[in-house]
C-alpha atoms as a PDB file:
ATOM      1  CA  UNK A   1     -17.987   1.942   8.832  1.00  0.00           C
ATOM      2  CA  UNK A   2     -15.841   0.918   6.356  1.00  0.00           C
ATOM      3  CA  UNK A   3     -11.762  -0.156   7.382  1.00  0.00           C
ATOM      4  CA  UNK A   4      -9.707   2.343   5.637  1.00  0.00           C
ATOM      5  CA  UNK A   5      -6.523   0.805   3.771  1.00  0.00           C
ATOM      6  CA  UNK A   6      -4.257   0.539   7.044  1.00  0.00           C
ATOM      7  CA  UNK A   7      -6.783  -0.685   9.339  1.00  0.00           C
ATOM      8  CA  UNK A   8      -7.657  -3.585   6.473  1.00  0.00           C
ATOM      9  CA  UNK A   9      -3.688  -4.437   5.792  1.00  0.00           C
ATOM     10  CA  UNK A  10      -3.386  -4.982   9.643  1.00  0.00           C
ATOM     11  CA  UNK A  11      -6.590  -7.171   9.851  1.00  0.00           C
ATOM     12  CA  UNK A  12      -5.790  -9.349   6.300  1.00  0.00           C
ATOM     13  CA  UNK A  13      -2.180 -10.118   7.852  1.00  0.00           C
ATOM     14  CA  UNK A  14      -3.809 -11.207  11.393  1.00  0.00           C
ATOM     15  CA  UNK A  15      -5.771 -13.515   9.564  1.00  0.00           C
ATOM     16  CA  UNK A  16      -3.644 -14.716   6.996  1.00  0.00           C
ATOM     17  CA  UNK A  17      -0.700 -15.307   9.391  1.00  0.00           C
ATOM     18  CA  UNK A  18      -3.507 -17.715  11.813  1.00  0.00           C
ATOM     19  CA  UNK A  19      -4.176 -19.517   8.953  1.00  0.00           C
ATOM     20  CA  UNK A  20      -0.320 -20.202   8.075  1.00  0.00           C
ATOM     21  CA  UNK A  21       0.000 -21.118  12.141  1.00  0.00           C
ATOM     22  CA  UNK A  22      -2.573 -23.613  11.863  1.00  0.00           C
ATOM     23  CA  UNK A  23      -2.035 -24.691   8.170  1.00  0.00           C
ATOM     24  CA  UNK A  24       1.662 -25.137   8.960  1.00  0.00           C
ATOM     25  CA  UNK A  25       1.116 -27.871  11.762  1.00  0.00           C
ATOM     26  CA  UNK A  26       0.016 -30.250   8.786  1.00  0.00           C
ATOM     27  CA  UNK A  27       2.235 -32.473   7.911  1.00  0.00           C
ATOM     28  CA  UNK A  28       3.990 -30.763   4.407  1.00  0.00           C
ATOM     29  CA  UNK A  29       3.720 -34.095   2.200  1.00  0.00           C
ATOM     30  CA  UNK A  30      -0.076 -33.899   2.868  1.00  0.00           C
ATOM     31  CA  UNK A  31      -0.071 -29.616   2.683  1.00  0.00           C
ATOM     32  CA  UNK A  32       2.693 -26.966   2.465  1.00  0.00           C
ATOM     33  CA  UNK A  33       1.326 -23.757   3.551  1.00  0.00           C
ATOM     34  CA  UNK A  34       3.561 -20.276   2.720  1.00  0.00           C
ATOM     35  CA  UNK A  35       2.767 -17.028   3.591  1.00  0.00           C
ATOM     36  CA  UNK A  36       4.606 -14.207   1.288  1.00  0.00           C
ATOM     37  CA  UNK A  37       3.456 -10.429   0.943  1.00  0.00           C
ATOM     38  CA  UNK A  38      -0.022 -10.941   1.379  1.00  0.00           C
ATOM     39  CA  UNK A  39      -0.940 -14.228  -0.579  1.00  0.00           C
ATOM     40  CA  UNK A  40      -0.245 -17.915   1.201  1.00  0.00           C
ATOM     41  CA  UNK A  41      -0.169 -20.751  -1.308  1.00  0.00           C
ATOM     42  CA  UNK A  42      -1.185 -23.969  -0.230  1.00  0.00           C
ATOM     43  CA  UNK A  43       0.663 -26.830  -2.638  1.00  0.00           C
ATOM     44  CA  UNK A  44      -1.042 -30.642  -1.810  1.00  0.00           C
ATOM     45  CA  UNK A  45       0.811 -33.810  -2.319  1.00  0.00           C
ATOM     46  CA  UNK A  46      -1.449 -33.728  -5.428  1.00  0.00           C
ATOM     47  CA  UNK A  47      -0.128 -30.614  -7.291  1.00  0.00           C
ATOM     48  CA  UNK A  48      -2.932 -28.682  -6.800  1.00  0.00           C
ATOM     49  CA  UNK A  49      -3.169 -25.595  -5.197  1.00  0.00           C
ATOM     50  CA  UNK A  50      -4.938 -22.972  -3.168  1.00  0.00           C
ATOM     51  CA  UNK A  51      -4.119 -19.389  -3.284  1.00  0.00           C
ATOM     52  CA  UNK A  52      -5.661 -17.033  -0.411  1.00  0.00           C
ATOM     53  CA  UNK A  53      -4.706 -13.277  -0.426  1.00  0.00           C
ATOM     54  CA  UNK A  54      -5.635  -9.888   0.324  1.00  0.00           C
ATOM     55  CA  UNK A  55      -6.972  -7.902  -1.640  1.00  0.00           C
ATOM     56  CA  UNK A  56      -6.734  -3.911  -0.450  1.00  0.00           C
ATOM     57  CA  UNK A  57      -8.567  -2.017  -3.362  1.00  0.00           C
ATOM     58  CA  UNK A  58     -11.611  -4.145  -2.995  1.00  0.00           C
ATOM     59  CA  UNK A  59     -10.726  -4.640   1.420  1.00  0.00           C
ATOM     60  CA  UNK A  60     -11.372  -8.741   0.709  1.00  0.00           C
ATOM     61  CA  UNK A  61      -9.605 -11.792   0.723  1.00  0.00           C
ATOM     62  CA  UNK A  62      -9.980 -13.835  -1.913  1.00  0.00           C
ATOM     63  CA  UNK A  63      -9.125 -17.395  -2.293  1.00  0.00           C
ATOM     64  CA  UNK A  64      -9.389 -19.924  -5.500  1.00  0.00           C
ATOM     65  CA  UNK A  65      -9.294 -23.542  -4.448  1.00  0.00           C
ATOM     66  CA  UNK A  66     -10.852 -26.198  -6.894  1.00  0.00           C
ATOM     67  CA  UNK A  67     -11.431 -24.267  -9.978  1.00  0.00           C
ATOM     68  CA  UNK A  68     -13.511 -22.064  -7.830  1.00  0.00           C
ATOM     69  CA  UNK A  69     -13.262 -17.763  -6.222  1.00  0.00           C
ATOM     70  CA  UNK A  70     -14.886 -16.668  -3.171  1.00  0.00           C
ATOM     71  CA  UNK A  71     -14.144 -13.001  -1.965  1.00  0.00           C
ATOM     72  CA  UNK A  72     -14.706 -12.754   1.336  1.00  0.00           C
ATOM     73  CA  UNK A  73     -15.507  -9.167   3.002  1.00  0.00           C
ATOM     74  CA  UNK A  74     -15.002  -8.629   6.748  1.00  0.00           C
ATOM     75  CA  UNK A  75     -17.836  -9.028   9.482  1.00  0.00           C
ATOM     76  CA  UNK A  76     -16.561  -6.620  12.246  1.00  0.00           C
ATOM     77  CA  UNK A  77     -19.628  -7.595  14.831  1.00  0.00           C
ATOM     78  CA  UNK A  78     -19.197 -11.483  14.234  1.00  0.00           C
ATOM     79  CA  UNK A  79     -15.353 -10.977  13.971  1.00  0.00           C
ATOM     80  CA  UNK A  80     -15.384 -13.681  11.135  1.00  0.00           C
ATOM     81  CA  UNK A  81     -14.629 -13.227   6.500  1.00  0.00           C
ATOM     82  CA  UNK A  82     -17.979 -13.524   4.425  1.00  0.00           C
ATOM     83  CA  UNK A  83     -17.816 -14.513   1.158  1.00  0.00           C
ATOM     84  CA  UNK A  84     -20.469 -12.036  -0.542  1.00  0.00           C
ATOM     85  CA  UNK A  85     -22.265 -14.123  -3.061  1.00  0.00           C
ATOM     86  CA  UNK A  86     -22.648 -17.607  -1.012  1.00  0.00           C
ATOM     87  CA  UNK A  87     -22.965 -16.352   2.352  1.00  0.00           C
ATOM     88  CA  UNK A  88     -20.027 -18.854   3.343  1.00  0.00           C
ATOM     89  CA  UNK A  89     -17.330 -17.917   6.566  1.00  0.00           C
ATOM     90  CA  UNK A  90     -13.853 -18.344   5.562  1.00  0.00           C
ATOM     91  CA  UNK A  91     -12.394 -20.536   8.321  1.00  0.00           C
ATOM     92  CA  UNK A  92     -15.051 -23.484   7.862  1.00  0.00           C
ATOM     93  CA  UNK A  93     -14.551 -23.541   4.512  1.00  0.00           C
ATOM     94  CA  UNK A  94     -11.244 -23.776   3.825  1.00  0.00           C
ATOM     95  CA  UNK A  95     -11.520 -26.277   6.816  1.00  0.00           C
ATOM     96  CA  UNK A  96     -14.023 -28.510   4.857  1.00  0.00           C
ATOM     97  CA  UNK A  97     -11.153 -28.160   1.580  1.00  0.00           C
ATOM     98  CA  UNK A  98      -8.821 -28.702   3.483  1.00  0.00           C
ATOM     99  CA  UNK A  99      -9.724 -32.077   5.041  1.00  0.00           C
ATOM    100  CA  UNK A 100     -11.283 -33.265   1.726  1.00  0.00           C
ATOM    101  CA  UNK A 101      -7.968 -32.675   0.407  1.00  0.00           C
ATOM    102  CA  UNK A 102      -5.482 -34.224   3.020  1.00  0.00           C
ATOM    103  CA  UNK A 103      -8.241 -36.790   3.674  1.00  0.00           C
ATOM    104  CA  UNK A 104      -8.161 -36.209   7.162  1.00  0.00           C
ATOM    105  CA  UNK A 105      -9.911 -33.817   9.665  1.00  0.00           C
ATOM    106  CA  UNK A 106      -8.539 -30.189   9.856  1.00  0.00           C
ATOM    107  CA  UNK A 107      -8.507 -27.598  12.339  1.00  0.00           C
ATOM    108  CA  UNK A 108      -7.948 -24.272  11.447  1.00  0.00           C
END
């Protein structure tokens, strides 16, 4: 069964406020992670960016990170974000960006 627009907003925040708890343990010259009205930004000592957010109408989060889009739809048995064209889960791999771009091993 589909999560109607209330039950979705309370799930995207859960998850987007974990990532921000884990993401802001980093050290903020390597990554500064900020979580505002749905979308966290994450600015690297590089300039670049990532931008992760929800998105209601379509009940995804969708995140661009190295000239790249994944949207990622909700897996209620496995509890886990799958992006619908690769097949990929959210958390491993923004952890695999993540550490490629800090140069370090993540744990989110």
């Amino acid at each position: 069964m589909p999560l109607d627009e209330h039950e979705f907003d309370l799930l995207a925040e859960r998850w987007l406020q974990r990532l921000e708890d884990h993401l802001g343990e980093l050290d903020p010259d390597d990554c500064d992670a900020s979580l505002s009205m749905g979308v966290m930004t994450l600015e690297f000592a590089d300039g670049n960016r990532f931008i992760i957010n929800s998105h209601r109408a379509a009940r995804q989060i969708w995140m661009a990170a190295n000239v790249q889009a994944w949207h990622f739809s909700y897996d209620a048995q496995q509890d886990r974000w799958i992006d619908q064209r690769s097949g990929q889960d959210l958390l491993p791999l923004l952890t695999q960006l993540v550490s490629e771009k800090v140069g370090y091993p993540v744990e989110i």
